[in-house]
PDB file of N, CA and C in Angstrom:
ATOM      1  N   UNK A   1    -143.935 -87.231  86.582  1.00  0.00           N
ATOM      2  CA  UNK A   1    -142.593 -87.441  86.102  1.00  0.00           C
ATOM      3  C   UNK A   1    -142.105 -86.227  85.310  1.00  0.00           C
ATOM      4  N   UNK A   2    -143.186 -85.712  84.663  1.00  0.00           N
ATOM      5  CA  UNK A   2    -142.673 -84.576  83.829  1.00  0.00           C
ATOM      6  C   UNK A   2    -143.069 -83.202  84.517  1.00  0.00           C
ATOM      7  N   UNK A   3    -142.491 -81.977  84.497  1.00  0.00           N
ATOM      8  CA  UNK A   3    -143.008 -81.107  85.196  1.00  0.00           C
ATOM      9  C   UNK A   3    -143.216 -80.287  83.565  1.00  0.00           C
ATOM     10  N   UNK A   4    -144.300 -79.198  83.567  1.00  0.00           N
ATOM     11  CA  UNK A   4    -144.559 -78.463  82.672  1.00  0.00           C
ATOM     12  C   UNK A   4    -144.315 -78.546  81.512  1.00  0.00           C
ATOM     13  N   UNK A   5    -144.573 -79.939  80.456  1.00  0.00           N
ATOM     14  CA  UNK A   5    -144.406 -80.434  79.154  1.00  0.00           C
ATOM     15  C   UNK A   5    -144.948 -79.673  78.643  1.00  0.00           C
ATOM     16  N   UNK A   6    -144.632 -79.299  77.567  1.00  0.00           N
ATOM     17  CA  UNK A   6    -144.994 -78.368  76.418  1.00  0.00           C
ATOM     18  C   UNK A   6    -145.961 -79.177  75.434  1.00  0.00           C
ATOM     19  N   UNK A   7    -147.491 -78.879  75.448  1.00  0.00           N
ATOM     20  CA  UNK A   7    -148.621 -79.345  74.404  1.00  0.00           C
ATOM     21  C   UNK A   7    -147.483 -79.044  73.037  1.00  0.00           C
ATOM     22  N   UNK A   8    -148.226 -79.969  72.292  1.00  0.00           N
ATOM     23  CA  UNK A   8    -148.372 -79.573  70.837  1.00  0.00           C
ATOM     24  C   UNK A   8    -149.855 -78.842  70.333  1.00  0.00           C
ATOM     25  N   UNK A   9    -150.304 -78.271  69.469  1.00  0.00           N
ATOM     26  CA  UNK A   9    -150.745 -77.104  69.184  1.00  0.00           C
ATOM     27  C   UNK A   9    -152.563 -77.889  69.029  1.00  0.00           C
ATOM     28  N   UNK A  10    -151.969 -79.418  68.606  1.00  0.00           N
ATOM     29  CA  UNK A  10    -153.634 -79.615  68.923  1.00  0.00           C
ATOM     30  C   UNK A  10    -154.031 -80.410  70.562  1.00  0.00           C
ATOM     31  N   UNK A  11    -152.834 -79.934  71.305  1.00  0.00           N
ATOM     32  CA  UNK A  11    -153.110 -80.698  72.763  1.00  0.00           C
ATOM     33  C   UNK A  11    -152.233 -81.952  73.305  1.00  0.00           C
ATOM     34  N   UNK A  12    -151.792 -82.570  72.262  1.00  0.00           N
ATOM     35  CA  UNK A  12    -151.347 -83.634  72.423  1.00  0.00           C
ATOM     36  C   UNK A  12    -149.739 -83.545  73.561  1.00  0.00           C
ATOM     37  N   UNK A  13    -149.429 -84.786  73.399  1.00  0.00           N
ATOM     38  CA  UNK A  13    -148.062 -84.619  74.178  1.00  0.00           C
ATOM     39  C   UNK A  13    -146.586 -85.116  73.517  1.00  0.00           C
ATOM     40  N   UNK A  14    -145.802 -84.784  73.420  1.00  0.00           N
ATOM     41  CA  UNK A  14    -144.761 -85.984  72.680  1.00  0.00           C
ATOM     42  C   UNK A  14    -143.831 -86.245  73.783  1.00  0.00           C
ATOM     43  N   UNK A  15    -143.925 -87.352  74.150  1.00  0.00           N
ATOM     44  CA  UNK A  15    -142.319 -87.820  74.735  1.00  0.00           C
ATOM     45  C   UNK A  15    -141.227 -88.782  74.130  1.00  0.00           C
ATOM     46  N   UNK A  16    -140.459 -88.207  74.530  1.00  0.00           N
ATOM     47  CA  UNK A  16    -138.918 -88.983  74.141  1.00  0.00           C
ATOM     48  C   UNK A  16    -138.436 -89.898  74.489  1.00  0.00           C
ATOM     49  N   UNK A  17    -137.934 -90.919  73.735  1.00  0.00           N
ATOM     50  CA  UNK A  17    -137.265 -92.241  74.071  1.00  0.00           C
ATOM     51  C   UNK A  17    -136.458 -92.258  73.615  1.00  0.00           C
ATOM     52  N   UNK A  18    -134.995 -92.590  74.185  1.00  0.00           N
ATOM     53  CA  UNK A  18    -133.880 -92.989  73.690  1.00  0.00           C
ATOM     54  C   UNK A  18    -132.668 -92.740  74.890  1.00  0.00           C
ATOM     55  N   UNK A  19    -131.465 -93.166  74.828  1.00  0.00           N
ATOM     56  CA  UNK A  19    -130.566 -92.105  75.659  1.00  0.00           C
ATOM     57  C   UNK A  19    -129.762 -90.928  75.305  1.00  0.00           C
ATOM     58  N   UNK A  20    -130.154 -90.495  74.323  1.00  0.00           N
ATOM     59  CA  UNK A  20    -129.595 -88.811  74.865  1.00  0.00           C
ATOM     60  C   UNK A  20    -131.091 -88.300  74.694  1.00  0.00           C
ATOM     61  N   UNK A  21    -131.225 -87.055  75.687  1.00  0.00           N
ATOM     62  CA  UNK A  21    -132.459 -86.207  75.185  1.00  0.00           C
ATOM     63  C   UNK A  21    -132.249 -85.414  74.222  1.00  0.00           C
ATOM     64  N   UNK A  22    -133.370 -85.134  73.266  1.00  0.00           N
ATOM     65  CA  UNK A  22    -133.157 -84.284  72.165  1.00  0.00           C
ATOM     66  C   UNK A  22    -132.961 -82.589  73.007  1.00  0.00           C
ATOM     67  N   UNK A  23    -132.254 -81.539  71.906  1.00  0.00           N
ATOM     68  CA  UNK A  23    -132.061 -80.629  72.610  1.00  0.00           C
ATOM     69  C   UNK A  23    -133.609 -79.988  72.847  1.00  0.00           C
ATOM     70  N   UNK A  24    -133.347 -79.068  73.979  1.00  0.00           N
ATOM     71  CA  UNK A  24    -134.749 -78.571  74.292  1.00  0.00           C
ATOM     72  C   UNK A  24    -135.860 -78.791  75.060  1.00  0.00           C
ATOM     73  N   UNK A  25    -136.240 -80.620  74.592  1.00  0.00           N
ATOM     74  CA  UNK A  25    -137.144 -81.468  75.222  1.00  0.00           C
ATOM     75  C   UNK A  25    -136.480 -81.984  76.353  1.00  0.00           C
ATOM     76  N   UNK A  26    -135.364 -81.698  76.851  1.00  0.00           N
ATOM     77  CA  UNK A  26    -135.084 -83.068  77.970  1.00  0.00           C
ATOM     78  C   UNK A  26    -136.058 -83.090  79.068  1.00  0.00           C
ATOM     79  N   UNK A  27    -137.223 -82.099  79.459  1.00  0.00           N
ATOM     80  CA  UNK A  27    -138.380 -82.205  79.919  1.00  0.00           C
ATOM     81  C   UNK A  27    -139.183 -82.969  80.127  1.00  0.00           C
ATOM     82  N   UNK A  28    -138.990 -83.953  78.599  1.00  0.00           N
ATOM     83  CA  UNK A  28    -140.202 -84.384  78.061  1.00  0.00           C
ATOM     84  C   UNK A  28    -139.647 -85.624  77.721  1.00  0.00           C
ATOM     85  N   UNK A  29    -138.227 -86.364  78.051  1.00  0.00           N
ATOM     86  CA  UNK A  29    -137.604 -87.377  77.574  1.00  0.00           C
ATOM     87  C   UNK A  29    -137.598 -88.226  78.816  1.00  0.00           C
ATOM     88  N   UNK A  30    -137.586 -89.543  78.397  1.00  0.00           N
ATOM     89  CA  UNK A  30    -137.513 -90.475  79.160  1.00  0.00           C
ATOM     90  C   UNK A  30    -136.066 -91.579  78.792  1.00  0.00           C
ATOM     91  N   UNK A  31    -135.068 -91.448  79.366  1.00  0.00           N
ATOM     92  CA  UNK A  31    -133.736 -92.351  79.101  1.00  0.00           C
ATOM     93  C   UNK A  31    -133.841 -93.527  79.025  1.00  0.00           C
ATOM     94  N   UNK A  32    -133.517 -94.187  77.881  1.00  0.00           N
ATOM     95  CA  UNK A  32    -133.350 -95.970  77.198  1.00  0.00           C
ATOM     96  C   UNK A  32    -131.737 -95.900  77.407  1.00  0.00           C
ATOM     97  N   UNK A  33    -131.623 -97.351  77.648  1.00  0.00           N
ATOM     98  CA  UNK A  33    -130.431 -98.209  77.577  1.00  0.00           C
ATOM     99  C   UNK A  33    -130.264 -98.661  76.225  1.00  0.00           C
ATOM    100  N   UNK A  34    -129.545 -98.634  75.412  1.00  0.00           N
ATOM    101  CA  UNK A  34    -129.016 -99.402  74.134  1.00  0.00           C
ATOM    102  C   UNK A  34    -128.881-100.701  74.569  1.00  0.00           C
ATOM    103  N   UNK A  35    -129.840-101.880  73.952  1.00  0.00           N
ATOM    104  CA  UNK A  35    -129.463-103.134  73.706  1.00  0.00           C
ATOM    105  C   UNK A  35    -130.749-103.783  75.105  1.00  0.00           C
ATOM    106  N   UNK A  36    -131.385-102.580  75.718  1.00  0.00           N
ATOM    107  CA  UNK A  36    -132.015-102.968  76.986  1.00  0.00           C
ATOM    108  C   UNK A  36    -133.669-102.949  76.371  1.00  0.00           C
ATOM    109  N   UNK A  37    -134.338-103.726  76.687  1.00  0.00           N
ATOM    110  CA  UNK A  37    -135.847-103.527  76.999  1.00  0.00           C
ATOM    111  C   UNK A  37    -136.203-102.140  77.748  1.00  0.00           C
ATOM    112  N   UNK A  38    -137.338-102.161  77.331  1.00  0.00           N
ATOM    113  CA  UNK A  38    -138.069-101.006  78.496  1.00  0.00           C
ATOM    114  C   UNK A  38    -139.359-101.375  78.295  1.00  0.00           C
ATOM    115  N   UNK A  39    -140.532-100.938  79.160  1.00  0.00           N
ATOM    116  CA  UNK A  39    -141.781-100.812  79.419  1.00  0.00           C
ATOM    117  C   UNK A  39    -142.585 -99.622  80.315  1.00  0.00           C
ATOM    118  N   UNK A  40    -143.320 -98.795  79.203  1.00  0.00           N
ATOM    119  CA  UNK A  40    -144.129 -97.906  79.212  1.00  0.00           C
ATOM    120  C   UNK A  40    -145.269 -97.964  80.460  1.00  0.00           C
ATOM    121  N   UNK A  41    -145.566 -97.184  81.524  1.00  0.00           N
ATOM    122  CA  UNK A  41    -146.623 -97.264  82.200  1.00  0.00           C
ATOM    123  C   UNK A  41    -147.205 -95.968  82.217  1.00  0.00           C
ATOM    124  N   UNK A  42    -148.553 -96.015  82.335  1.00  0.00           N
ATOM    125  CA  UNK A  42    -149.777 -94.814  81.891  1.00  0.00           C
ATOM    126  C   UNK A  42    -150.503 -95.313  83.258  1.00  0.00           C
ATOM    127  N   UNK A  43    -150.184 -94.122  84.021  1.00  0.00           N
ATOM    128  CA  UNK A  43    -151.096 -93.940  85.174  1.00  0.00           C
ATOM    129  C   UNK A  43    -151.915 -92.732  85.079  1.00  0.00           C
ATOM    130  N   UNK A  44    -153.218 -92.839  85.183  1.00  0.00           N
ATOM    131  CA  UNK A  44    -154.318 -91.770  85.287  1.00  0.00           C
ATOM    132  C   UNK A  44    -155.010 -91.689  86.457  1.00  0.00           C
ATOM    133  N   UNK A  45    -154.773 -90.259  86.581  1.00  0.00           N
ATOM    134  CA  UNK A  45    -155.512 -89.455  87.947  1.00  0.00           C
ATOM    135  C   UNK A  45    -156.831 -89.056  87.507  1.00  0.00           C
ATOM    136  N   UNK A  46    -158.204 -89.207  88.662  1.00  0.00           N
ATOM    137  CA  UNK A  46    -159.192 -88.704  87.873  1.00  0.00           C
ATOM    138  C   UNK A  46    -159.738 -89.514  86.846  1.00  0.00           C
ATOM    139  N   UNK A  47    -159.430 -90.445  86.819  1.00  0.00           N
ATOM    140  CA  UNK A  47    -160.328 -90.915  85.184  1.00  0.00           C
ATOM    141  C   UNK A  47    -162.293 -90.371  85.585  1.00  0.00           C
ATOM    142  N   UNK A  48    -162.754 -90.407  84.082  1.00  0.00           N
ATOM    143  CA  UNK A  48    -163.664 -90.271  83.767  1.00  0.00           C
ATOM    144  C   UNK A  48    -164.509 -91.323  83.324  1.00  0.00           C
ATOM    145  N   UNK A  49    -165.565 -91.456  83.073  1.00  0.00           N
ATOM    146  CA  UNK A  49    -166.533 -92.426  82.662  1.00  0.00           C
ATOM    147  C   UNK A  49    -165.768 -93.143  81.700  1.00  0.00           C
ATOM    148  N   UNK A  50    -165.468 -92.330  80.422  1.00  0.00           N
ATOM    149  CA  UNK A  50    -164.784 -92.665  79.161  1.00  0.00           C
ATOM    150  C   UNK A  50    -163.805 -93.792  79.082  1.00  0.00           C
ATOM    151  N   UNK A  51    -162.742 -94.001  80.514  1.00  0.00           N
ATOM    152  CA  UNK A  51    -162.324 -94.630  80.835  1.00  0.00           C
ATOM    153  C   UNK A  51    -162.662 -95.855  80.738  1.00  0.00           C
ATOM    154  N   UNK A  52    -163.118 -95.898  81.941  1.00  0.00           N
ATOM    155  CA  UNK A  52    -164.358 -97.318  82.318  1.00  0.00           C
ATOM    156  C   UNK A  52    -165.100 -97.712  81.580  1.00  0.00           C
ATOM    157  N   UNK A  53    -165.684 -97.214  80.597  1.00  0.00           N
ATOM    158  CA  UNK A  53    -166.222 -97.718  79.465  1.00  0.00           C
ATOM    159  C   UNK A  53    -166.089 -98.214  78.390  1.00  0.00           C
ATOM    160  N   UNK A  54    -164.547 -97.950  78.281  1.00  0.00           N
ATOM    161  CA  UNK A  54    -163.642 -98.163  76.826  1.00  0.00           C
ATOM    162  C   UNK A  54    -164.247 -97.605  75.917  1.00  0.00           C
ATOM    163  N   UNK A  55    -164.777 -96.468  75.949  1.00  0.00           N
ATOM    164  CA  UNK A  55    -164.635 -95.542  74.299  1.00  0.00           C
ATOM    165  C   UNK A  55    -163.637 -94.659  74.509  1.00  0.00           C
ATOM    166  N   UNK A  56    -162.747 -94.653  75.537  1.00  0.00           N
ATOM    167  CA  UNK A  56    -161.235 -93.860  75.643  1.00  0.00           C
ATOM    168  C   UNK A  56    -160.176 -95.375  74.903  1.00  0.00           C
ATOM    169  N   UNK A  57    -159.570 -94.865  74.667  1.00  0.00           N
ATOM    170  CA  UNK A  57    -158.566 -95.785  74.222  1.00  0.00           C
ATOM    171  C   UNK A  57    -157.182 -95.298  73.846  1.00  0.00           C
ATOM    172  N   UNK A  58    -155.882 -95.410  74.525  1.00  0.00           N
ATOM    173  CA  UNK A  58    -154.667 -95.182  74.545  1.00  0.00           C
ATOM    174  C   UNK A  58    -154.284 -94.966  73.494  1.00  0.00           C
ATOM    175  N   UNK A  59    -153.596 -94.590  72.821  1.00  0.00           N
ATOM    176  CA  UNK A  59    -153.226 -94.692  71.266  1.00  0.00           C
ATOM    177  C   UNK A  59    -151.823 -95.613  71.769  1.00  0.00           C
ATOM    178  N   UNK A  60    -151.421 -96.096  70.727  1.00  0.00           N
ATOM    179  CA  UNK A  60    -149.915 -96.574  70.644  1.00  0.00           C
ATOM    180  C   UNK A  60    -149.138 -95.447  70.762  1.00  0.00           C
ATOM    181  N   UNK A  61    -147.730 -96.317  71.689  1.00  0.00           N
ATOM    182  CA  UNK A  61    -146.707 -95.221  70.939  1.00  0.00           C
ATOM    183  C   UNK A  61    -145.899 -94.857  69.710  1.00  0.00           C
ATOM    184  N   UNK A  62    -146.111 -93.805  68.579  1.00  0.00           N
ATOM    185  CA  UNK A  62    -145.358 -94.229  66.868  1.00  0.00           C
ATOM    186  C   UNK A  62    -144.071 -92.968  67.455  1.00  0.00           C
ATOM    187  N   UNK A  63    -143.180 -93.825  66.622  1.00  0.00           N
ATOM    188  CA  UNK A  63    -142.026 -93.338  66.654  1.00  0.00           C
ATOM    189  C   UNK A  63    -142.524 -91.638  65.590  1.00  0.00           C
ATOM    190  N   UNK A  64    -141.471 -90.670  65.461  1.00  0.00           N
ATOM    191  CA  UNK A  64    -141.881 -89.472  65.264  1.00  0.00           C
ATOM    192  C   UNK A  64    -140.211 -89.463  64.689  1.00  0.00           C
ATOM    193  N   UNK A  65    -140.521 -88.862  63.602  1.00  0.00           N
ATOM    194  CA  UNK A  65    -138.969 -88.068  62.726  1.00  0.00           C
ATOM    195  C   UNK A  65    -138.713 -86.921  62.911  1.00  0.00           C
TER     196      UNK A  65
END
């Protein structure tokens, strides 16, 4: 969905929720409806053992200021 997201400096990823994209990121944004539900899906290519084993574990998504 995203082509060439920009890491943050320890690896991580940030994406965007809302409807406007912030400037810069619209890369990395995903468009909400005001007043609408949405639901997040995490598809992984490749998983690893870590996976299947559950000592990987998703983090939540926290909102970011």
């Amino acid at each position: 969905m995203f082509e060439n997201p920009q890491p943050n400096a320890d690896g991580s990823f940030e994406i965007f929720y809302g409807p406007e994209a912030p400037e810069g990121k619209e890369n990395q944004w995903v468009k909400t409806i005001p007043g609408k539900g949405w639901f997040t899906w995490l598809r992984i290519y490749g998983p690893q053992e870590p996976i299947f084993d559950g000592t990987w574990v998703l983090s939540d998504i926290e909102r970011i200021e």
